[in-house]
Protein backbone atom coordinates (compact mmCIF):
# COMPACT_ATOMS: atom_id res chain seq x y z
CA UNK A 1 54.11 -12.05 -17.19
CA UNK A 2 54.32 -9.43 -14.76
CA UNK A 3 50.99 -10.45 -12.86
CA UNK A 4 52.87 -13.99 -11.90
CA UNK A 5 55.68 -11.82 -10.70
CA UNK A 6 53.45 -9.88 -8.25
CA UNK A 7 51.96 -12.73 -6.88
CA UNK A 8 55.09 -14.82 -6.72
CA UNK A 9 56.88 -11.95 -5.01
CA UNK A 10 53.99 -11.10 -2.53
CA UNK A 11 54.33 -15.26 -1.90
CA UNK A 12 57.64 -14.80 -0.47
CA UNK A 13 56.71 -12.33 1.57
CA UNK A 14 53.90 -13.45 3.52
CA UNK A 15 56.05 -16.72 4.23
CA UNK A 16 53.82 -18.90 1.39
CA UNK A 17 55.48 -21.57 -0.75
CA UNK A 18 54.35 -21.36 -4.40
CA UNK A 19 52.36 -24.67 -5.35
CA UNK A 20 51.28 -26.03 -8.43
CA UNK A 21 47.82 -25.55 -7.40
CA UNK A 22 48.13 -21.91 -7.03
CA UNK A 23 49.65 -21.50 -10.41
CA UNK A 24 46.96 -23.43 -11.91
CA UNK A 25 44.09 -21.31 -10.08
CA UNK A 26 46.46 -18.14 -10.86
CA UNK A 27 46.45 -19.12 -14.92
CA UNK A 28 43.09 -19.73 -14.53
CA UNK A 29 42.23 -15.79 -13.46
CA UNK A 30 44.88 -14.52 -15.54
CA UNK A 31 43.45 -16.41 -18.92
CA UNK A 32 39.82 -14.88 -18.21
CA UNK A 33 38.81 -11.83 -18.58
CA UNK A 34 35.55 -11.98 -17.18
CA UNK A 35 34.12 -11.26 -13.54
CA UNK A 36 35.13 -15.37 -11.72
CA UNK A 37 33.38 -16.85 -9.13
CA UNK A 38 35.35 -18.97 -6.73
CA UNK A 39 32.80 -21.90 -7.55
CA UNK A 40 33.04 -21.76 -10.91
CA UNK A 41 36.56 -21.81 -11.04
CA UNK A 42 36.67 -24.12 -8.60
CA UNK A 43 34.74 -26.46 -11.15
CA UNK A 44 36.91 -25.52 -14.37
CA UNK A 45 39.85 -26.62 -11.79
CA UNK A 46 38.20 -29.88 -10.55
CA UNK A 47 37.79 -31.27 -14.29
CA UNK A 48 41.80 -30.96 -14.80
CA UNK A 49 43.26 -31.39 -10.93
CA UNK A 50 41.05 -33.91 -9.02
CA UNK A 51 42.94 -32.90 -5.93
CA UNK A 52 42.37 -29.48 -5.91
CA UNK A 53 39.77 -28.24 -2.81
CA UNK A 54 37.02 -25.39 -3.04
CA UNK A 55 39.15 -23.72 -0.18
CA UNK A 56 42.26 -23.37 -1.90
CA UNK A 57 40.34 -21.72 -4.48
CA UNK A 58 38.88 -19.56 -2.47
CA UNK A 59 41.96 -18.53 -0.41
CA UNK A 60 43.85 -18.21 -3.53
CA UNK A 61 42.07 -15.65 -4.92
CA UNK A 62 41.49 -13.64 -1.19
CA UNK A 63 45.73 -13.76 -1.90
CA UNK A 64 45.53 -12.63 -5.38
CA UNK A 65 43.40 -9.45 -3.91
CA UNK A 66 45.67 -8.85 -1.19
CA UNK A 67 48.37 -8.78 -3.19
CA UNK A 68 46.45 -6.60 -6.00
CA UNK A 69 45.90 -8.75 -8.62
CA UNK A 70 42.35 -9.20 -8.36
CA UNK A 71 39.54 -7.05 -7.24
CA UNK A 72 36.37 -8.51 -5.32
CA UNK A 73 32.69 -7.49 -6.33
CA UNK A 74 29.83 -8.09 -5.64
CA UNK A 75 26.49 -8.87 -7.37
CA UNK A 76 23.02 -9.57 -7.41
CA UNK A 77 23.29 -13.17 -6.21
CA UNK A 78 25.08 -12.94 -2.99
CA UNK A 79 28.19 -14.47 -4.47
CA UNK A 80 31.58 -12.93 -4.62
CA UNK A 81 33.36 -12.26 -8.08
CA UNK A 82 36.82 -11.36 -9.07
CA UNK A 83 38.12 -9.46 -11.63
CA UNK A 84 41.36 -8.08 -12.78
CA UNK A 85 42.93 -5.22 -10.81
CA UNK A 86 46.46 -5.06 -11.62
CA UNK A 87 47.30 -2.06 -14.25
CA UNK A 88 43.37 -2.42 -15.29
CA UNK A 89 41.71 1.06 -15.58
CA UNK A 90 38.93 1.41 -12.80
CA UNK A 91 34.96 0.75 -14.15
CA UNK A 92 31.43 0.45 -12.65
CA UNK A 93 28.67 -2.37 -13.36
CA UNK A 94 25.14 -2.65 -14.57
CA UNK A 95 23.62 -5.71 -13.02
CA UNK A 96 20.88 -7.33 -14.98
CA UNK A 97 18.18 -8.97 -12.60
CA UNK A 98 16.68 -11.09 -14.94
CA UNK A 99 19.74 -12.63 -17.33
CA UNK A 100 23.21 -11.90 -14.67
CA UNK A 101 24.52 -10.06 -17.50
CA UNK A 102 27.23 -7.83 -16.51
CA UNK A 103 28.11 -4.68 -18.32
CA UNK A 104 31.16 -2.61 -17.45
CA UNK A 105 31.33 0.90 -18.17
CA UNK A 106 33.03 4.49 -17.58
CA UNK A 107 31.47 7.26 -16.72
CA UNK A 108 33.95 10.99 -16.36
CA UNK A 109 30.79 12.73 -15.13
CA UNK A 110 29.88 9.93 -12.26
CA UNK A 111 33.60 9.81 -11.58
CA UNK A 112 34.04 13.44 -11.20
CA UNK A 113 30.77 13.91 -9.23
CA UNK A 114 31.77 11.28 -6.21
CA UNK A 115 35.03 13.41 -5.90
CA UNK A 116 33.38 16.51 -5.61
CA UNK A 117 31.18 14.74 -3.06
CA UNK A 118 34.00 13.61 -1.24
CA UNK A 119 35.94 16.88 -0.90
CA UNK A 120 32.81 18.57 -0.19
CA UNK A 121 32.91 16.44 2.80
CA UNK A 122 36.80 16.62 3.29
CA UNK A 123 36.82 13.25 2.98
CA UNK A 124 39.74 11.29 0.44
CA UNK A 125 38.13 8.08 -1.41
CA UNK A 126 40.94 5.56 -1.53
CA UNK A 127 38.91 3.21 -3.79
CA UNK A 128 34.74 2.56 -4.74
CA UNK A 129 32.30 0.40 -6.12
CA UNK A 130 28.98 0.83 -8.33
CA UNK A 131 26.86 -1.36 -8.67
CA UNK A 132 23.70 -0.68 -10.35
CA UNK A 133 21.36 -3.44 -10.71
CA UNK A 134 18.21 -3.38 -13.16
CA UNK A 135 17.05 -5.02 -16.37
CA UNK A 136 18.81 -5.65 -19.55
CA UNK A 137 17.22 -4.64 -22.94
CA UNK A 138 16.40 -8.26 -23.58
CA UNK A 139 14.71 -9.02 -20.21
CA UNK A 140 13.03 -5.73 -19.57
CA UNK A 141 10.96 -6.00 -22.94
CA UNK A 142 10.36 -10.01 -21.54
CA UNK A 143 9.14 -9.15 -18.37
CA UNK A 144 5.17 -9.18 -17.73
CA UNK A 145 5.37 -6.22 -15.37
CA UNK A 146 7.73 -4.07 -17.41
C-alpha cells in the first residue's frame, strides 16, 4: 500500500525505527474508515498486544498527521479524532448532540463561498475545518424541547 510507504519513508526521516507496534496501530487506521479516537484504538489494540501503551497510540497517530496520513478533528466531546487524509477528497461534518453521529458531506457552494471570503480579504486558506454541530433526525424528533 502506498499509505505504509509514506509513513515508512517519513520514519526514516525523522530518525524513527519502524516497530511492530506502529504497524499494528498503522493497520489499525488504515483498515477503518471511520473518524478514530486514540482511546478507542488504543482499546481495539490492548485486546490483541497487551504491551502496547495509550501513549504510543497517541504519538503514533500525531506521526501519521505529520506525515499526512491522517487528519485531526475535532468534535462535540472534547476528544480528538482522526481520519484519513492521504489522496482522500476534502469534506465537512454535521455533529449530532444527542446520538455522536457523524455525517460527512460536500458542499461546492460552502466551498466556493470561504474562497471568495478569503480573497476578499487577500488572505490564501492553506487548509479548514467545519464543524457544525446540531441534532440528527432521530434525536431532534426525541428531544422534549425540540
Amino acid at each position: 500500500m502506498r499509505e505504509k510507504e509514506v509513513f515508512y519513508q517519513f520514519l526514516a526521516t525523522k530518525g524513527l525505527k519502524r516497530t511492530a507496534q506502529r504497524d499494528d496501530i498503522l493497520d489499525l487506521f488504515l483498515a477503518t474508515e471511520s473518524h478514530q479516537s486514540a482511546e478507542a484504538m488504543y482499546h481495539v489494540l490492548k485486546e490483541k498486544n497487551s504491551g502496547i501503551g495509550f501513549s504510543t497510540v497517541y504519538r503514533t497517530l500525531k506521526l501519521l498527521k505529520e506525515c499526512g496520513l491522517a487528519r485531526e478533528v475535532n468534535f462535540a466531546d472534547g476528544r480528538a479524532y482522526f481520519e484519513h487524509d492521504f489522496e482522500h477528497p476534502h469534506h465537512d461534518h454535521l455533529v449530532c448532540l444527542g446520538c455522536g453521529d457523524t455525517i460527512e458531506f460536500f458542499n461546492e457552494t460552502i466551498e466556493a463561498l470561504q474562497d471568495k471570503v478569503a480573497a476578499e480579504s487577500e488572505f490564501t486558506p492553506v487548509r479548514h475545518s467545519m464543524v457544525i454541530f446540531g441534532y440528527c433526525r432521530d434525536c431532534h424528533t426525541t428531544r422534549s424541547d425540540a
